[in-house]
Every structure is written in structure tokens, then in C-alpha cells.
Protein backbone atom coordinates (compact mmCIF):
# COMPACT_ATOMS: atom_id res chain seq x y z
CA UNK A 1 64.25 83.61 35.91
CA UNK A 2 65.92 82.99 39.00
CA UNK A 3 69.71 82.69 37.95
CA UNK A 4 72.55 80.53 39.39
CA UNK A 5 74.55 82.71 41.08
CA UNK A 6 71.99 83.78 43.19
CA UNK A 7 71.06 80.58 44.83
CA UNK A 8 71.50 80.23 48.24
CA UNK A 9 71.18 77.70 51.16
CA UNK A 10 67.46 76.95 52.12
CA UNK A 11 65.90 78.56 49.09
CA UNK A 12 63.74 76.06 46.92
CA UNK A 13 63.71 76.72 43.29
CA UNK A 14 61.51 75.89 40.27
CA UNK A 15 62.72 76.86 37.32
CA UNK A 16 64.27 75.56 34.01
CA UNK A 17 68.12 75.29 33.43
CA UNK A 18 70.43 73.24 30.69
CA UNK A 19 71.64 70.15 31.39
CA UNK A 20 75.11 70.19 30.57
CA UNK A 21 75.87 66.70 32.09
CA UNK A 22 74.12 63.56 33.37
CA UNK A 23 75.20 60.45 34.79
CA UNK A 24 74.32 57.37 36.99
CA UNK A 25 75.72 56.14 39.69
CA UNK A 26 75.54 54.36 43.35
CA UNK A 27 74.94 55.00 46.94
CA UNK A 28 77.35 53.00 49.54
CA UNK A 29 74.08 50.75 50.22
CA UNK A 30 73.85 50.41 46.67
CA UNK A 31 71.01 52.68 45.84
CA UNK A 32 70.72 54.08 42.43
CA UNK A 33 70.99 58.15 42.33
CA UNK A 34 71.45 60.59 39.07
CA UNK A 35 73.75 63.68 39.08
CA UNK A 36 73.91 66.40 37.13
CA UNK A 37 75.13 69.91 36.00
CA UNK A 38 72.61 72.41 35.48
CA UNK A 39 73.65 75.68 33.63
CA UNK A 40 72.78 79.13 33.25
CA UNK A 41 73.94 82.01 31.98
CA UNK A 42 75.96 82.76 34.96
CA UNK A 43 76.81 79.18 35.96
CA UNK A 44 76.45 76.04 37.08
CA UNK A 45 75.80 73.92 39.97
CA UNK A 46 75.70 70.01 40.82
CA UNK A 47 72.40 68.71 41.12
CA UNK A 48 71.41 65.05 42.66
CA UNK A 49 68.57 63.00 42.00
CA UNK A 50 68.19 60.98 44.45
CA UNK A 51 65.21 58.75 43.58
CA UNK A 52 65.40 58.79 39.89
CA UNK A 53 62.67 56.41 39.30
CA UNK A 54 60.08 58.34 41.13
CA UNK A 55 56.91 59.98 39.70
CA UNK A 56 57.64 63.03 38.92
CA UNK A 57 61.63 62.60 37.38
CA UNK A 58 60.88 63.17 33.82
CA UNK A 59 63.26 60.86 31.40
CA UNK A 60 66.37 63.40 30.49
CA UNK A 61 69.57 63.38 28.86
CA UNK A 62 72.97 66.05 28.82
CA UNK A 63 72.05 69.52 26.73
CA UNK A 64 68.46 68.73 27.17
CA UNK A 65 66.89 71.83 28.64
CA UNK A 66 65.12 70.80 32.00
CA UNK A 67 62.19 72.54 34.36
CA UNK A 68 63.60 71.63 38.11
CA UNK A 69 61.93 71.72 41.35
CA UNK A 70 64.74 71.23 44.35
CA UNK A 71 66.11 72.62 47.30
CA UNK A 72 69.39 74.85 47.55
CA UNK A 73 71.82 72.92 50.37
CA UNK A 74 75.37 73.53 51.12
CA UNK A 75 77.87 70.82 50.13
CA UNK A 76 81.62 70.92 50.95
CA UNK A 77 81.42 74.86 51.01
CA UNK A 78 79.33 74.97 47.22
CA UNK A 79 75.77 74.94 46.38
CA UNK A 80 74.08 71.61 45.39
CA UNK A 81 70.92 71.03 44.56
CA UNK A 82 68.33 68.51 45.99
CA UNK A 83 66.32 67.68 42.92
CA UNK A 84 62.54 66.76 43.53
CA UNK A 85 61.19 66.71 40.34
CA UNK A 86 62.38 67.02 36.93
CA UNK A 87 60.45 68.05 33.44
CA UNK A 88 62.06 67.60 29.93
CA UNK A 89 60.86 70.99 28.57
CA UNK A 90 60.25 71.58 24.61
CA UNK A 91 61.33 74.20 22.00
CA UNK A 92 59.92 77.25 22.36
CA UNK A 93 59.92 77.39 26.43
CA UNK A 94 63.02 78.66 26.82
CA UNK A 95 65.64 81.31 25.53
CA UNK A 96 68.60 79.71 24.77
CA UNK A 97 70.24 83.35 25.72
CA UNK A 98 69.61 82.47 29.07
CA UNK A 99 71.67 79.71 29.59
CA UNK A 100 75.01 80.02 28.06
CA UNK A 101 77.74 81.97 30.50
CA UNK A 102 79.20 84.52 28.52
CA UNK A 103 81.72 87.34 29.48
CA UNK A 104 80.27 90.68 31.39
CA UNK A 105 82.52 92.84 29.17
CA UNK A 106 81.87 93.66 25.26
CA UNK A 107 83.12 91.08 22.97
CA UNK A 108 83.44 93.52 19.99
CA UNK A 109 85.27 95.93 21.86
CA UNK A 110 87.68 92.98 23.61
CA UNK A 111 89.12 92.16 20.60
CA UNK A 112 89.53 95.78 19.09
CA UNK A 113 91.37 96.15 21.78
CA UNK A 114 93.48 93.31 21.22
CA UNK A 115 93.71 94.44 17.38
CA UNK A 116 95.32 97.65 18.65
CA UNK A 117 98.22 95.44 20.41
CA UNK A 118 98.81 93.21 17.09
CA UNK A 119 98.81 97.03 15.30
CA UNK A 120 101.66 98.17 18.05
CA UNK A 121 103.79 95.14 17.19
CA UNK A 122 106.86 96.62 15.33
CA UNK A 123 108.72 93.20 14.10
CA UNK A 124 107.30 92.31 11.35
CA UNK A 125 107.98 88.83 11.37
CA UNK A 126 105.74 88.90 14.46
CA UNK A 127 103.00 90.84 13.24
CA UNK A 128 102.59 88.97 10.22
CA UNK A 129 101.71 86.22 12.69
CA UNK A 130 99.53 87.70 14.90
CA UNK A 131 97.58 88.93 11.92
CA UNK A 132 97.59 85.32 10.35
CA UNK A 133 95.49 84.19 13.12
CA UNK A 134 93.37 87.34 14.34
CA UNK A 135 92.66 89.50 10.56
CA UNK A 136 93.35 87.06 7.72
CA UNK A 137 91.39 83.61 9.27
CA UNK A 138 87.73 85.16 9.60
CA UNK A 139 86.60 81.41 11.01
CA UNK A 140 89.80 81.58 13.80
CA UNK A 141 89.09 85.08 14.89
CA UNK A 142 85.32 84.32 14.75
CA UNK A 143 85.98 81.15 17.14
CA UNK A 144 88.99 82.98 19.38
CA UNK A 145 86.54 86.05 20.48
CA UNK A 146 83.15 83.84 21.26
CA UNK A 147 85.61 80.72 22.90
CA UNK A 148 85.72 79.87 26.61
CA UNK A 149 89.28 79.80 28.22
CA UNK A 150 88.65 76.45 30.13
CA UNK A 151 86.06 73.78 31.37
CA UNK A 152 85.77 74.78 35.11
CA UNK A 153 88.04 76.74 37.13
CA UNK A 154 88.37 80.36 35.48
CA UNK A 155 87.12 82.55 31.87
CA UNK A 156 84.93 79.24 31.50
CA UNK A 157 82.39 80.93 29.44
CA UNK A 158 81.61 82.53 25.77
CA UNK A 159 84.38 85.61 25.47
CA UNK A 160 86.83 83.77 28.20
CA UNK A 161 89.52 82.66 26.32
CA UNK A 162 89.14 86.30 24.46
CA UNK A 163 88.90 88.32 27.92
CA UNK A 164 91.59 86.49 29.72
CA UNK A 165 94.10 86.62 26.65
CA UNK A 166 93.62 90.32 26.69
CA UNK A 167 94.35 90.84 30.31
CA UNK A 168 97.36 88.62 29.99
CA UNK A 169 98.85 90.86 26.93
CA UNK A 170 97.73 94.34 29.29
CA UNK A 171 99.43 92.54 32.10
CA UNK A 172 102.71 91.80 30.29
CA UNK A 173 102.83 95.30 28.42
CA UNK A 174 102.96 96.40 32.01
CA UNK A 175 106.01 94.77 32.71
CA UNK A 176 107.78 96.06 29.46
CA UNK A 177 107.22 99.40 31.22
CA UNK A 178 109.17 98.50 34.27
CA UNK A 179 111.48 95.88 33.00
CA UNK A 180 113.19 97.56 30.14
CA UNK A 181 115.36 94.07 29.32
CA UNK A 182 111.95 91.90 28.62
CA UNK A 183 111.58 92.09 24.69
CA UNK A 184 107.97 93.80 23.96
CA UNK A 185 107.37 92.49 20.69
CA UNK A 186 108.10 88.91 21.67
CA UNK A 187 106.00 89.28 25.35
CA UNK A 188 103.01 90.55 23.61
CA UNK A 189 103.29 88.28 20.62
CA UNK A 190 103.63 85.23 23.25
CA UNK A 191 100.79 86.71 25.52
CA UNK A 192 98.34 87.08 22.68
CA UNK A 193 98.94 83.18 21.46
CA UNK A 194 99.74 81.78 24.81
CA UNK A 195 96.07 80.44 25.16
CA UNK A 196 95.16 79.43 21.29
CA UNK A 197 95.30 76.21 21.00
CA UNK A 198 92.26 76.02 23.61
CA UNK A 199 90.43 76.94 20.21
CA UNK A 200 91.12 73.53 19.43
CA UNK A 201 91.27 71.51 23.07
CA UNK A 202 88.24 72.80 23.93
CA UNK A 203 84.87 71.84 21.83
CA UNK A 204 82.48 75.41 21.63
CA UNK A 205 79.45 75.59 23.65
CA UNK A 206 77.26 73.87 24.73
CA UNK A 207 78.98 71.33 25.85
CA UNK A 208 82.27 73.80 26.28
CA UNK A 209 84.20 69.84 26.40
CA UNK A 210 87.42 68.53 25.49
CA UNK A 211 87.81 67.30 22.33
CA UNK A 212 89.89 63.93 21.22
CA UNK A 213 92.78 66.45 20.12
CA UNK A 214 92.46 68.49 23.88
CA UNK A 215 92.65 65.12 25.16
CA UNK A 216 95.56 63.54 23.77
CA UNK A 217 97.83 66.50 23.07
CA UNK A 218 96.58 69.82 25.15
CA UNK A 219 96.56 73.33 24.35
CA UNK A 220 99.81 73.94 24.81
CA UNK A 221 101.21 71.70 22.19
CA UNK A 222 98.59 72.14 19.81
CA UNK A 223 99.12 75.77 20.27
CA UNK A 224 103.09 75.30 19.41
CA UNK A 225 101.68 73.03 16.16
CA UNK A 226 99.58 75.73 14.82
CA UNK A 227 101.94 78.53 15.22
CA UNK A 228 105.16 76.58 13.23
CA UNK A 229 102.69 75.87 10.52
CA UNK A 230 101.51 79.36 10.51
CA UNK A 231 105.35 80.61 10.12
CA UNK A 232 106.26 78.53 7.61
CA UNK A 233 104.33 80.03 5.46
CA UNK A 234 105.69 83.76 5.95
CA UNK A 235 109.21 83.90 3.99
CA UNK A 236 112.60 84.21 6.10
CA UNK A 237 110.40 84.47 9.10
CA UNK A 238 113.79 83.89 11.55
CA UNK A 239 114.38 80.45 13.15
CA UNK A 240 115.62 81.75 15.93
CA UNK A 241 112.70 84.30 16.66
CA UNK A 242 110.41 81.37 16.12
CA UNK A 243 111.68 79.00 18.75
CA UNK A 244 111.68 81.86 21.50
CA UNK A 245 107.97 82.13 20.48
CA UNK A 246 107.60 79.05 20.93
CA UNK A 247 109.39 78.44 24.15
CA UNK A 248 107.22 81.13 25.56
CA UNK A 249 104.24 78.97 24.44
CA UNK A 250 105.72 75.92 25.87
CA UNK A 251 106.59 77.20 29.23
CA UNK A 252 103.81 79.23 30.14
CA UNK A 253 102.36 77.17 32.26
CA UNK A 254 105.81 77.85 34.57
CA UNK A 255 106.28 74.28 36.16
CA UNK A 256 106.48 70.72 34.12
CA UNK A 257 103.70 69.72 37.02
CA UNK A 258 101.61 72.09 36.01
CA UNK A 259 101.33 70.94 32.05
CA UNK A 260 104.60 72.55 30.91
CA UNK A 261 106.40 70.94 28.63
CA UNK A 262 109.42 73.25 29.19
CA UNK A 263 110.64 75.72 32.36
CA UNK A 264 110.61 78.92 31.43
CA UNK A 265 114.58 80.00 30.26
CA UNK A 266 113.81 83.53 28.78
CA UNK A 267 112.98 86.39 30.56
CA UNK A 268 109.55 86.87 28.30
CA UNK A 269 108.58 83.19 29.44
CA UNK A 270 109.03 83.93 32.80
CA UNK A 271 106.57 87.17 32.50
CA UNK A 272 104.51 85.43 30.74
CA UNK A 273 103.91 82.83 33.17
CA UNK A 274 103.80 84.90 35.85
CA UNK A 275 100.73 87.03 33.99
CA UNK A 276 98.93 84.04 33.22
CA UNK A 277 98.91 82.89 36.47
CA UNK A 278 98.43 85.98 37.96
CA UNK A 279 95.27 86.52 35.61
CA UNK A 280 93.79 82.88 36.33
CA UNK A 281 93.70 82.84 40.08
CA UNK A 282 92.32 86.23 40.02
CA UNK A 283 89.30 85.49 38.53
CA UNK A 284 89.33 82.03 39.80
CA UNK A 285 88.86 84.29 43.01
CA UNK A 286 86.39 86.66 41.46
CA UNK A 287 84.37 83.37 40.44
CA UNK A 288 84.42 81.50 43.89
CA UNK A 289 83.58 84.80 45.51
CA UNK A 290 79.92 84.89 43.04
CA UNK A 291 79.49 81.55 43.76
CA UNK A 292 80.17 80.29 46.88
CA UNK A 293 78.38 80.91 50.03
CA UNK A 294 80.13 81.15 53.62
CA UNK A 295 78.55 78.34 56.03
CA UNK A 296 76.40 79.93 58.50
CA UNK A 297 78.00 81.91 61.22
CA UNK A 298 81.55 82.58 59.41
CA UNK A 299 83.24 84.27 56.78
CA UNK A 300 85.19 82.02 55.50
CA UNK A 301 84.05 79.79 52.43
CA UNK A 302 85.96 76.86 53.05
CA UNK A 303 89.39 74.69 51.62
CA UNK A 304 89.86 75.34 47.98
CA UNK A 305 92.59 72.95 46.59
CA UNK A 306 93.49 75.63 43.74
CA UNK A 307 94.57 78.15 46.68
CA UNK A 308 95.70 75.03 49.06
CA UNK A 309 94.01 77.14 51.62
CA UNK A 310 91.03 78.35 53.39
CA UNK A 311 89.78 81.29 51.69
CA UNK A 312 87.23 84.67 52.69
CA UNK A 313 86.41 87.75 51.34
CA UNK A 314 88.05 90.92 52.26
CA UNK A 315 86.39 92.69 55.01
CA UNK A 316 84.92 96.03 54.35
């Protein structure tokens, strides 16, 4: 199978993918054109149909999977294919292994891992939490280790929202190391529940979509929700320990334009925020780098609007 992240300008391709989204549209001069996302295993690319009623474009629809013949161009610094023709494929002519992104690290041993940081948590108010969520709710643990962390941008595949919650709580167990005033129990409690209301914002895969309640009231939030409900139901678990929690939750995002309800005022919200970020944009970097292909006698790959800048791989 000739994967995703492989493609590369000039190469013509003919094999079958997922399509995770489909829609119609218009030329300036008022031509009718499809595009979609096809999806892999390690990806996905925009794909444009630009004759849709020709012979040869098979009738399709979103999460049908789809045998494509098309060129590889370069668009705006990505890859885009030039669809040519398109062939609804049936059951049985295709893995469905092949064509969900999932994590390059062991999902199992992620989330050991993370067990071992809920184990090292000596408040008990706070570990009775954590284990609310990750040992007593089979279904939420279940759904937390095989979740994605977002739609696009970074950890936007099976194990994400595991793998990147992990590398937030190493991250911030770093800092407890070299800033002795930054409360461990609370950082790591924070760090491990920063993300989990994405189990909820987020619909699973497939489609890997927001949901009505992602929509309308965002991880963040719906993280907050869950976590007050899940206290309430440990006795004398302390007011006052709660709302830091929670104001780590709430401001993790570090700036009100960036989703936060609330600026971080602790020091464990502003380490938390500061880890998150850190660990987004570095695999938001890690991504473009698999992905994206330097136009043809540079470097560089082009303007990302994450980065606000023009961005290349390290030289050898």
C-alpha cells in the first residue's frame, strides 16, 4: 500500500484510502468540483475532483472506503491530490487497520506509565480522583488510551490524547524537580486531566469529529464539569484543593484568546500551560516535518499560521 506520508510531488498514485470527508462546491466560473479528505493510517491529505460527473468518478460519500487514481501536486506548501478517477470499493478489499492513524508508541505501556504517576500521587484527595477516572471507569480509561487529542493540528490520531497527556505529566514532573515551590501533587493531578474532556468534545474514530457537546461547550469546560461531579462524590474532598484543580484546568490553555476561560494565577497553571504548549507545537513540528514537502530548490516548507512563520528543518 503506498501510504500518505510518503507522497510526494509528481508521483501518481492508485490506491484505496478512507474518505473521511466530502463536499461540493464551486469554481470562480461557476464550475462544479468535489473535495475531499482521504485517510490512512499515517494521514491525510486534500483531494479535488475536479470533473465530478465524468466517467470514471464512482458515486461516494464521507467514511466510504475509496480506490483513487490521481496525481501528487504541491498546494500552498502541502500535498493535494488531483483526483482522476474514483471507485467505491466493497467489504472485504480493504483492512480497516490500514487506515486509521494511530500512535507509533505502545498504547498498553502509555498508560502503565501514566498508572505509575496516579500511584506516586501522595494526597489522597487527589488520587482518589485520578483513580475515579483512569482504574474504577473501565469504559473512560478504555476511551482515554485509544482517543485522539484533536481534529487536525497535533496527537490527531488513536493513542493521541493518551501520548500527549503523558508527555505533558513527564514534562511538568520535570519542573517539580527544578522548581521546588510548584506543588507536585496538584501539577501532575492537573497535567493528567488537563486534556479529558476531549473524551467527550471529540467523537472516536472514524470520523475523529466534534460532537454537539465539543461544539457548544469545549474541552475545557466539559473537562471542569466532569471533574466537580467526580469530587463530589469522594467525602471532605477539600473545596479549596478542588478549585486550584480546577483553575489549572481552566487556564491551561494560558491566554483567554486561545480558549481559556481563565489566565493562569497559580504557579501549577502556569507550568501547566507552558507544558502543554510546549508538547503541542512540538509535535505539531514533528507532524509538518512527515508531511510536508519543501518546494523545489529550497529548504524551507513554507508560512505556517500556527508558528506565524516560515519554517525548515534543521540542517544536518
Amino acid at each position: 500500500m503506498k501510504y500518505i506520508e510518503t507522497f510526494r510531488e509528481g508521483e501518481k498514485i492508485a490506491d484505496v484510502y478512507l474518505c473521511k470527508q466530502k463536499t461540493s462546491a464551486m469554481t470562480k466560473n461557476g464550475k462544479p468540483y468535489d473535495s475531499a479528505i482521504l485517510q490512512d493510517k499515517t494521514g491525510t491529505i486534500d483531494a479535488k475532483i475536479w470533473d465530478p460527473n465524468s466517467l470514471g468518478i464512482d458515486d461516494f460519500d464521507a467514511l466510504d472506503y475509496v480506490e483513487v487514481v490521481a496525481d501528487v501536486v504541491c498546494f500552498n506548501g502541502a500535498m493535494q491530490l488531483n483526483v482522476k478517477r474514483v471507485r467505491k470499493v466493497s467489504e472485504g478489499e480493504y483492512d480497516p487497520k490500514e487506515y486509521l492513524p494511530v500512535s507509533d508508541k505502545n498504547l498498553d505501556d502509555m498508560f502503565e506509565e501514566l498508572l505509575k504517576f496516579v500511584g506516586s500521587i501522595k494526597n489522597t484527595y487527589l488520587k482518589a480522583l485520578l483513580e475515579k477516572f483512569f482504574v474504577e471507569d473501565k469504559q473512560f480509561a478504555k476511551t482515554f488510551k485509544n482517543h485522539s487529542a484533536a481534529k487536525s493540528v497535533h496527537h490527531g490520531f488513536i493513542g493521541g490524547l493518551l501520548e500527549h497527556s503523558l508527555s505533558v505529566t513527564k514534562l511538568c514532573d520535570f519542573y517539580c524537580t527544578q522548581y521546588t515551590l510548584l506543588n507536585r501533587d496538584l501539577l501532575l493531578t492537573a497535567a493528567m486531566l488537563h486534556d479529558m474532556g476531549k473524551v467527550y468534545e471529540l467523537s472516536g474514530f472514524p470520523t475523529n469529529d466534534y460532537t454537539d457537546e465539543g461544539q457548544l461547550i469545549g474541552h475545557i469546560v466539559i473537562g471542569s464539569e466532569k471533574i466537580t461531579m467526580a469530587a463530589a462524590t469522594i467525602e471532605g474532598f477539600p473545596v479549596k484543593t478542588l478549585n486550584e484543580l480546577k483553575h489549572c484546568i481552566l487556564a491551561h490553555h494560558g491566554e483567554l484568546e486561545y480558549g481559556s476561560p481563565k489566565k493562569p494565577a497559580l504557579m501549577e497553571a502556569v507550568a501547566l500551560s507552558f507544558a502543554d504548549n510546549t508538547d503541542a507545537k512540538m509535535q505539531t513540528m514533528k507532524e509538518l516535518f512527515s508531511s510536508a514537502q519543501p518546494a523545489e530548490g529550497t529548504e524551507w516548507l513554507g508560512y505556517n499560521r500556527l508558528f506565524e512563520s516560515n519554517i525548515r528543518k534543521t540542517s544536518k
